[in-house]
Protein backbone atom coordinates (compact mmCIF):
# COMPACT_ATOMS: atom_id res chain seq x y z
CA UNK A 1 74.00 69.23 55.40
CA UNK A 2 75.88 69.55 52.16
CA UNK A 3 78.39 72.06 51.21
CA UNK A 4 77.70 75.27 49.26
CA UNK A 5 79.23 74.44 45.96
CA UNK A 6 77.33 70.79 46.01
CA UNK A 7 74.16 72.68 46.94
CA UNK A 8 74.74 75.09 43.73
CA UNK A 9 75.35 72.37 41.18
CA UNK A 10 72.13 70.00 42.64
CA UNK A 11 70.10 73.45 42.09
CA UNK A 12 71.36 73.91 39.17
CA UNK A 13 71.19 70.71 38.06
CA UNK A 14 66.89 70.99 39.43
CA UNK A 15 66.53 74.24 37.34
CA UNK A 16 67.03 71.78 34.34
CA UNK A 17 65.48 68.80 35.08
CA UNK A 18 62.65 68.95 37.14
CA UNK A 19 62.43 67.69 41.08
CA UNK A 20 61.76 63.80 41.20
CA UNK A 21 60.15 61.67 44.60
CA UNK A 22 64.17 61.76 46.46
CA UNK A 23 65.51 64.56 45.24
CA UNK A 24 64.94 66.44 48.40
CA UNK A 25 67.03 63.77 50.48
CA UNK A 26 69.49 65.15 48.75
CA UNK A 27 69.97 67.97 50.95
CA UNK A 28 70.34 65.84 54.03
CA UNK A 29 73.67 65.64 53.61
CA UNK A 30 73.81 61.69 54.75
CA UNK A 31 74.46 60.17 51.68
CA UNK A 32 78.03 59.55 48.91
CA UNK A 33 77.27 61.64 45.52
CA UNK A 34 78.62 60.24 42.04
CA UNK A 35 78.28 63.10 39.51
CA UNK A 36 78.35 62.59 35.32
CA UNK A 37 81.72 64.31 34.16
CA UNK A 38 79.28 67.29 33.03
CA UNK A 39 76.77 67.67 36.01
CA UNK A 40 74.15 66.65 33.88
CA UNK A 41 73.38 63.74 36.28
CA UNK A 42 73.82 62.72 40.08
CA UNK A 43 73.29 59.42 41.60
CA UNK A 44 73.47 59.04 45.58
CA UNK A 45 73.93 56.20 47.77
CA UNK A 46 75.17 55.23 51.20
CA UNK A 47 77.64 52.13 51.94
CA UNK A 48 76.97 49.58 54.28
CA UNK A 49 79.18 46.47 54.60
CA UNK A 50 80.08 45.53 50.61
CA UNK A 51 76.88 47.24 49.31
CA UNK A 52 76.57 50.62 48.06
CA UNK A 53 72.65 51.05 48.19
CA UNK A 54 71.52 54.22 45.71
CA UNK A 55 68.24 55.98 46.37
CA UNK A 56 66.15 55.86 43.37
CA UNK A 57 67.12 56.31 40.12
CA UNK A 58 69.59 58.85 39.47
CA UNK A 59 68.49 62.66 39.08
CA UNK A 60 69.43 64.56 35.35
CA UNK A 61 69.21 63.82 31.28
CA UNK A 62 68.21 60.53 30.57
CA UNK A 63 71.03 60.09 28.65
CA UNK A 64 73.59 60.88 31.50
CA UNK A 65 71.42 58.93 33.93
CA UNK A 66 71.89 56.24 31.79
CA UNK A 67 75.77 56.11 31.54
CA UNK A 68 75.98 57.08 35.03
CA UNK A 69 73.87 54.09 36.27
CA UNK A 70 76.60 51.83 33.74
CA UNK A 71 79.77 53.83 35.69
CA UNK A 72 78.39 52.82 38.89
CA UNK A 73 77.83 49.43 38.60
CA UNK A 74 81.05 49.35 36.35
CA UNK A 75 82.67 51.37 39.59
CA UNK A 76 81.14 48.30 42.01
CA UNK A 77 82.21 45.66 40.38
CA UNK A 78 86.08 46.98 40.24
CA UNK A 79 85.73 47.56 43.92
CA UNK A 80 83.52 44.41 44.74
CA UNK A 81 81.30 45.64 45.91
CA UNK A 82 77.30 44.98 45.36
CA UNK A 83 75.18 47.32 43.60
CA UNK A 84 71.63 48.05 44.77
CA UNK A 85 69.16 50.40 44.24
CA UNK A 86 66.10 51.18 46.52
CA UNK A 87 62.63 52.59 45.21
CA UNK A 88 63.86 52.43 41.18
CA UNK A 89 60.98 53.20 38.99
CA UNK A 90 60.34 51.09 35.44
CA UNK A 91 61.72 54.10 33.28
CA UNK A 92 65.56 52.20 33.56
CA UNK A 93 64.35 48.62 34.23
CA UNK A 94 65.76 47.52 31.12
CA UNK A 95 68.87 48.89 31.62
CA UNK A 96 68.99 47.41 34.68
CA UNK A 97 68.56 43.88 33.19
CA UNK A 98 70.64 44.34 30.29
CA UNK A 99 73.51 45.59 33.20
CA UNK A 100 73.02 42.00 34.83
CA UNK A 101 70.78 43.28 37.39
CA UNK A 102 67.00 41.93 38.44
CA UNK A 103 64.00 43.99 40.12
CA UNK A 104 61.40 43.41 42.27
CA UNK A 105 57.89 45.30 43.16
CA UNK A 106 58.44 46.48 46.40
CA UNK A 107 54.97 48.92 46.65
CA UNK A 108 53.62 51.54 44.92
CA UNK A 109 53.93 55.91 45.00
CA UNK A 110 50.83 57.69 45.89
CA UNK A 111 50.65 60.87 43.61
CA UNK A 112 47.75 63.42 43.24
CA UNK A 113 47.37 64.91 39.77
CA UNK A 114 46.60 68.26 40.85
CA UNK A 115 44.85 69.48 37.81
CA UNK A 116 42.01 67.48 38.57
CA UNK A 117 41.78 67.65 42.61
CA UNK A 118 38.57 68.63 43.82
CA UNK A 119 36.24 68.08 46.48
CA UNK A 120 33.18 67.32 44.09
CA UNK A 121 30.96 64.27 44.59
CA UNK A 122 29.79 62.11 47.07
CA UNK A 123 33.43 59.82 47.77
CA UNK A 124 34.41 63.39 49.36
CA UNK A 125 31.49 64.85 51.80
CA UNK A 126 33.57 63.09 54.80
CA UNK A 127 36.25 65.34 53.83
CA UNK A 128 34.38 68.56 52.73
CA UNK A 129 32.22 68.43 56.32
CA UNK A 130 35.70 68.13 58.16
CA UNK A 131 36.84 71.10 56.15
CA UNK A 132 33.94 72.95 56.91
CA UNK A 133 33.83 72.23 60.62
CA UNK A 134 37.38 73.39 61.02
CA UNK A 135 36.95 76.75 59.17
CA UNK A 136 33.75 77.26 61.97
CA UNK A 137 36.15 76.51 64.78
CA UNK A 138 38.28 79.05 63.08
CA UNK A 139 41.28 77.11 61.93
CA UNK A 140 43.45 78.71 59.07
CA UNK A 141 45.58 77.30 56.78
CA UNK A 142 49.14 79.10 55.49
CA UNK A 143 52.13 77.94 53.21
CA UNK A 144 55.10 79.58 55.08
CA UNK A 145 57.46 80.46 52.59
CA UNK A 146 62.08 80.45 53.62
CA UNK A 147 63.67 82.32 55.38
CA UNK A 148 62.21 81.03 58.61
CA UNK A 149 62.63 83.77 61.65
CA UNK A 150 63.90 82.14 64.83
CA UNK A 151 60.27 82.23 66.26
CA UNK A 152 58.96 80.11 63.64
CA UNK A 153 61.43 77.33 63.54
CA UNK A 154 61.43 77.29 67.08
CA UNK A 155 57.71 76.85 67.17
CA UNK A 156 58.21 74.15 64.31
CA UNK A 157 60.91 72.42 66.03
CA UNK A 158 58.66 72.24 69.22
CA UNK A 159 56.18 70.23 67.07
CA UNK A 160 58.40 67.89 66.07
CA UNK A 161 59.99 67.05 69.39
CA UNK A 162 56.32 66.42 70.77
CA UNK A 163 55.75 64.46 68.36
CA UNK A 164 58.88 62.20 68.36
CA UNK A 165 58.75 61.56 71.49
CA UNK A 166 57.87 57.67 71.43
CA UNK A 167 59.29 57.50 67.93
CA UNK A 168 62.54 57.45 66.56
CA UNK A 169 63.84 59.57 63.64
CA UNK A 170 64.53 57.79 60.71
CA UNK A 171 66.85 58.93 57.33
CA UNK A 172 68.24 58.06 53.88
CA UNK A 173 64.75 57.10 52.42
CA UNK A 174 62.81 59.82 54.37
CA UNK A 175 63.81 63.19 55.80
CA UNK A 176 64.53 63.83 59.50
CA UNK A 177 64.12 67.41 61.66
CA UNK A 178 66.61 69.53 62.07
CA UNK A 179 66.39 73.45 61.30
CA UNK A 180 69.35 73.73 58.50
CA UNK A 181 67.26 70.87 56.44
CA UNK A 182 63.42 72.39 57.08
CA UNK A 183 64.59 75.87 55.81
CA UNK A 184 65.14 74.62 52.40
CA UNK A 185 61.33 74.45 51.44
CA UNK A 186 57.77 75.81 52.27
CA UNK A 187 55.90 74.33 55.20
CA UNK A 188 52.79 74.17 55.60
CA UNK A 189 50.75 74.43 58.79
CA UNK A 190 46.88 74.32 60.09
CA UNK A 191 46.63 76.96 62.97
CA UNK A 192 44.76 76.91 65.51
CA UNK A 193 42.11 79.84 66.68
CA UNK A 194 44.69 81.17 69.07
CA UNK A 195 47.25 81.26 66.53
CA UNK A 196 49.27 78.13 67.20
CA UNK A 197 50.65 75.85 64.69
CA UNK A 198 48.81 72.09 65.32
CA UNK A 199 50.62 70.73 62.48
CA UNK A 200 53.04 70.96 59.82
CA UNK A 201 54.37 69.29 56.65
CA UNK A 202 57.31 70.62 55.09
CA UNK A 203 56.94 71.24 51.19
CA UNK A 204 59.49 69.90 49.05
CA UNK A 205 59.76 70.39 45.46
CA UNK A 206 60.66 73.27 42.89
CA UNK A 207 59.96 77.09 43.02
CA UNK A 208 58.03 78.21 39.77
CA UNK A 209 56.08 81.42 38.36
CA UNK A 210 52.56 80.38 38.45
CA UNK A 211 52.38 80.62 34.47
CA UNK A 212 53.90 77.30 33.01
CA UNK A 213 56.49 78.16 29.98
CA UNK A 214 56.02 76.58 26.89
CA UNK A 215 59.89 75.74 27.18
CA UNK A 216 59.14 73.22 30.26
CA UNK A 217 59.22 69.71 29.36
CA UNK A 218 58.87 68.16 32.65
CA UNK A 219 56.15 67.77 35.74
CA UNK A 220 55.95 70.26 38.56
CA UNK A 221 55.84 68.38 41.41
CA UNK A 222 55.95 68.65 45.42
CA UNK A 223 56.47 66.03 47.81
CA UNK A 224 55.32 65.65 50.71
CA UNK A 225 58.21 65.40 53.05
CA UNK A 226 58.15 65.83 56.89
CA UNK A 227 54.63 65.65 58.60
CA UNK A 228 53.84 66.30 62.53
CA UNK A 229 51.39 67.28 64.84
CA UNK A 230 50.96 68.37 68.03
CA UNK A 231 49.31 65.58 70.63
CA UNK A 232 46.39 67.83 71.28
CA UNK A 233 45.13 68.58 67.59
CA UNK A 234 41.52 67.53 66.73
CA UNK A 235 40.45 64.64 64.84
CA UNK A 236 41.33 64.86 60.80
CA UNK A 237 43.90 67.54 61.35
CA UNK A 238 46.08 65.67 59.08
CA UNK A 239 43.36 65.30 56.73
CA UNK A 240 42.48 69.03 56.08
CA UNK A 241 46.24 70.11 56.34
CA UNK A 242 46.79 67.45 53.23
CA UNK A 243 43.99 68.75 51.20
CA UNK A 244 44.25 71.88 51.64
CA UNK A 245 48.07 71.59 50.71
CA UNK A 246 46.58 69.85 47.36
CA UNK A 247 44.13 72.62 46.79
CA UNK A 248 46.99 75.32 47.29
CA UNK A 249 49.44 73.46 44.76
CA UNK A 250 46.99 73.05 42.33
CA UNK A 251 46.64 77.31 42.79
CA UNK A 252 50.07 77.21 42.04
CA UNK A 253 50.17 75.40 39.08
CA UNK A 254 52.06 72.27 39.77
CA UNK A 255 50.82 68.91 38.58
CA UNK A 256 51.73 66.21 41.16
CA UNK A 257 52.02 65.94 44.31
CA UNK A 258 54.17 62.95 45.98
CA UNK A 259 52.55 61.11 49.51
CA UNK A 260 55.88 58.75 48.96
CA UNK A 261 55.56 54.98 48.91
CA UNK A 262 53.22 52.64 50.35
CA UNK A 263 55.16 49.58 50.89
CA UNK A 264 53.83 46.22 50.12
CA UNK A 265 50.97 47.35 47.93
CA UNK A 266 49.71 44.85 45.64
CA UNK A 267 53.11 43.13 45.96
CA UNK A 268 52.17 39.16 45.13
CA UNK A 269 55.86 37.89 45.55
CA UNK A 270 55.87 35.87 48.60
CA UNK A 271 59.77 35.68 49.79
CA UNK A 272 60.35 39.42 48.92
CA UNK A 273 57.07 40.72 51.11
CA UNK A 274 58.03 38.03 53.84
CA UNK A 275 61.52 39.72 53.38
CA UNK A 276 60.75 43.37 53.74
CA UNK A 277 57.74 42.62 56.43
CA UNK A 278 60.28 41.19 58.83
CA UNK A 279 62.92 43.93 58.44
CA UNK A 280 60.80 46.64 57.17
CA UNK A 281 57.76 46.74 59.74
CA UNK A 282 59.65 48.91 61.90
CA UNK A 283 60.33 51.17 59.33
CA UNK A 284 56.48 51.59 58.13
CA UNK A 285 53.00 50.47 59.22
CA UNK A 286 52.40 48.69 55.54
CA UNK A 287 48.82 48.35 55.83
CA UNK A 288 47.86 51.53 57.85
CA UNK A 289 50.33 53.64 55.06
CA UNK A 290 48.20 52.84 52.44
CA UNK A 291 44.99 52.66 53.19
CA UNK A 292 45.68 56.19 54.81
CA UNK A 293 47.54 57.23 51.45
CA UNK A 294 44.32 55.86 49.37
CA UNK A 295 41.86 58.05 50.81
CA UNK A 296 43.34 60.97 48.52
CA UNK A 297 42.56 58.99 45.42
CA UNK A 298 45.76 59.24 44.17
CA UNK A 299 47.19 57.59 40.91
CA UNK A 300 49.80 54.65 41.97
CA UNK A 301 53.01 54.10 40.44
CA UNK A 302 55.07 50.95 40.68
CA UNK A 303 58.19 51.19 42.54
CA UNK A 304 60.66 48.64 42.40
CA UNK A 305 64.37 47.10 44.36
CA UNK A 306 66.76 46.67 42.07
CA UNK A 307 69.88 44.00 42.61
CA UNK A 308 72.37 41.21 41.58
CA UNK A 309 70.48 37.78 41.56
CA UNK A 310 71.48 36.03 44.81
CA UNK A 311 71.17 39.09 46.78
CA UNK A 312 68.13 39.95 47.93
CA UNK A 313 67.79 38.83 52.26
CA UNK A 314 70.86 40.48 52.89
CA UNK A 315 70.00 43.63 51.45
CA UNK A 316 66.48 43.99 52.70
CA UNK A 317 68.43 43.91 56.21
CA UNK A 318 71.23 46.45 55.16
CA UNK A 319 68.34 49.08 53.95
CA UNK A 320 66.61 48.60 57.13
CA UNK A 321 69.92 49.40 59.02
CA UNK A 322 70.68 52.33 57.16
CA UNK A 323 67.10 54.18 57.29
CA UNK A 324 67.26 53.71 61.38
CA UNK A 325 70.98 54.56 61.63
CA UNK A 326 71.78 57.34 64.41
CA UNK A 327 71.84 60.76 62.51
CA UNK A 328 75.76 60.82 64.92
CA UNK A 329 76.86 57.63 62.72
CA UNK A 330 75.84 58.85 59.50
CA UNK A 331 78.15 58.75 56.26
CA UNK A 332 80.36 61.40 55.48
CA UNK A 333 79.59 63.43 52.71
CA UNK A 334 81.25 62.70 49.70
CA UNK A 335 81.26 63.38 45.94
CA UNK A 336 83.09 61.71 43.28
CA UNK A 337 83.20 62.90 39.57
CA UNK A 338 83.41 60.29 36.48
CA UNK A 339 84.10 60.93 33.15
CA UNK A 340 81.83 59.13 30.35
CA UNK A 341 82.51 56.64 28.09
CA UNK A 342 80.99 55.36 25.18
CA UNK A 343 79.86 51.81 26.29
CA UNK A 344 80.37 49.63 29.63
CA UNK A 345 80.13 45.73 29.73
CA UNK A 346 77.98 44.10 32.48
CA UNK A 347 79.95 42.57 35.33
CA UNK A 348 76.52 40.90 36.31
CA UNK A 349 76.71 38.21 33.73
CA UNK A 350 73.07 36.85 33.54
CA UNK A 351 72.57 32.71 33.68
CA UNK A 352 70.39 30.86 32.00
């Protein structure tokens, strides 16, 4: 996990800006930190070989994202090493390009717009009988809210083991169990009519008074972050824990809420989905992830790799190293500071 005076300037830094779809990776502590001079911005991203592969865009202003993103690649090319950056949305694109770099669709975000969830209509009675039929049975639904007691991570924790037990934890690009990084948010869990937790997804996102200020400027959103069950839970278990978490959010006034990626989805360039299918298919079930995703009619947002022309096989196999590296071989945690300047050249000259 990360130290207690990183942890109070990336809150700090949330208070101001808003959560985004990685921000709660953050707190995993596996990953190298570059902060603006002013910790208006923060960009993380691991090293592997010669790459230095960032998570998303950076987190803060757009104006220190932007010369943050220009001091890293700046910072890459001094060192030699190559820049890359995983699950980028189109906001910086052109930056990108005009900083020598090229992007590719590599799938799409699944987010529900909360303020118009609901169960109406006939696309939803699967879902609303399933809801039904588990309130008979006497299920309940409950957003636990941090500190955990001992009890309840415990029982949490015992969830998760079950549940791994013919998988293997992955990181950097998705979060991993362990009780220091699950006490950061809510969870949320569907209990059983002896009181049991079947399953749980942990909550990540910002902590607001259910009246929005006029003074906001950006979303309230959640992600969906960790999400187990026990072996024994009914049929759709995952499906009423999911929207009932969308029907408590929306409660609570926030306005999107994250599934994460779907990779592959309505991706039409041949080498880069032959590419990530042969390194990535270990790290998701493509086709199962989305169609699974879809059923929540969410609203789909491109997501896009990022990288020097030239680059692209070799990188596809570094990110699939990284995500299913050992948590005991992780990176160290690190943070670097860099001071601004006024305008940075691209050492990614672009050819004709």
């Amino acid at each position: 996990m990360i130290d207690n005076l990183s942890e109070k300037r990336l809150k700090n830094l949330l208070k101001s800006c808003g959560h985004q779809s990685h921000s709660h990776l953050y707190f995993l502590g596996d990953k190298e930190w570059l902060w603006d001079s002013n910790y208006e911005a923060l960009l993380v991203y691991r090293s592997v070989g010669n790459r230095r592969i960032v998570l998303g865009d950076p987190l803060g202003k757009p104006d220190a994202v932007k010369r943050i993103i220009a001091h890293f690649i700046a910072g890459c090319d001094k060192d030699k090493r190559i820049p890359v950056f995983y699950q980028a949305k189109s906001s910086y694109l052109p930056l990108y390009e005009d900083l020598g770099l090229q992007s590719a669709k590599i799938g799409e975000e699944a987010q529900v717009d909360l303020a118009s969830f609901n169960l109406k209509g006939k696309q939803w009675l699967k879902i609303r009988n399933r809801m039904n039929k588990f309130q008979r049975n006497g299920f309940t639904f409950e957003v636990l809210q941090p500190p955990y007691s001992s009890s309840q991570l415990n029982r949490l924790e015992a969830i998760s083991e079950e549940w791994l037990a013919n998988r293997r934890e992955k990181g950097f690009s998705v979060g991993s169990f362990s009780k220091a990084y699950i006490r950061q948010y809510p969870v949320a869990v569907l209990i059983s009519p002896e009181g049991n937790y079947e399953a749980f997804a942990s909550v990540a996102g910002g902590s607001y008074p259910t009246a929005k200020t006029k003074e906001e400027s950006y979303t309230r959103r959640i992600t969906v972050d960790l999400m187990r069950h026990t072996d024994a839970c009914p049929h759709g278990t995952m499906d009423v824990l999911f929207v009932s978490l969308f029907l408590w959010a929306k409660e609570q006034s926030y306005d999107v809420c994250s599934l994460g990626m779907a990779p592959l989805a309505h991706v039409d360039r041949f080498r880069l989905a032959k590419l990530l299918y042969r390194y990535g298919n270990k790290m998701y079930n493509f086709k199962g992830l989305y169609e699974y995703k879809n059923k929540f009619a969410p609203q789909w947002e491109d997501v896009y790799f990022v990288y020097p022309p030239g680059t692209l096989p070799i990188n596809v196999m570094l990110l699939s190293y990284i995500i299913h590296r050992p948590k005991n071989q992780m990176h160290p945690h690190k943070q670097i500071t860099l001071s601004p300047v006024a305008e940075v050249e691209s050492p990614f000259e672009k050819r004709a």
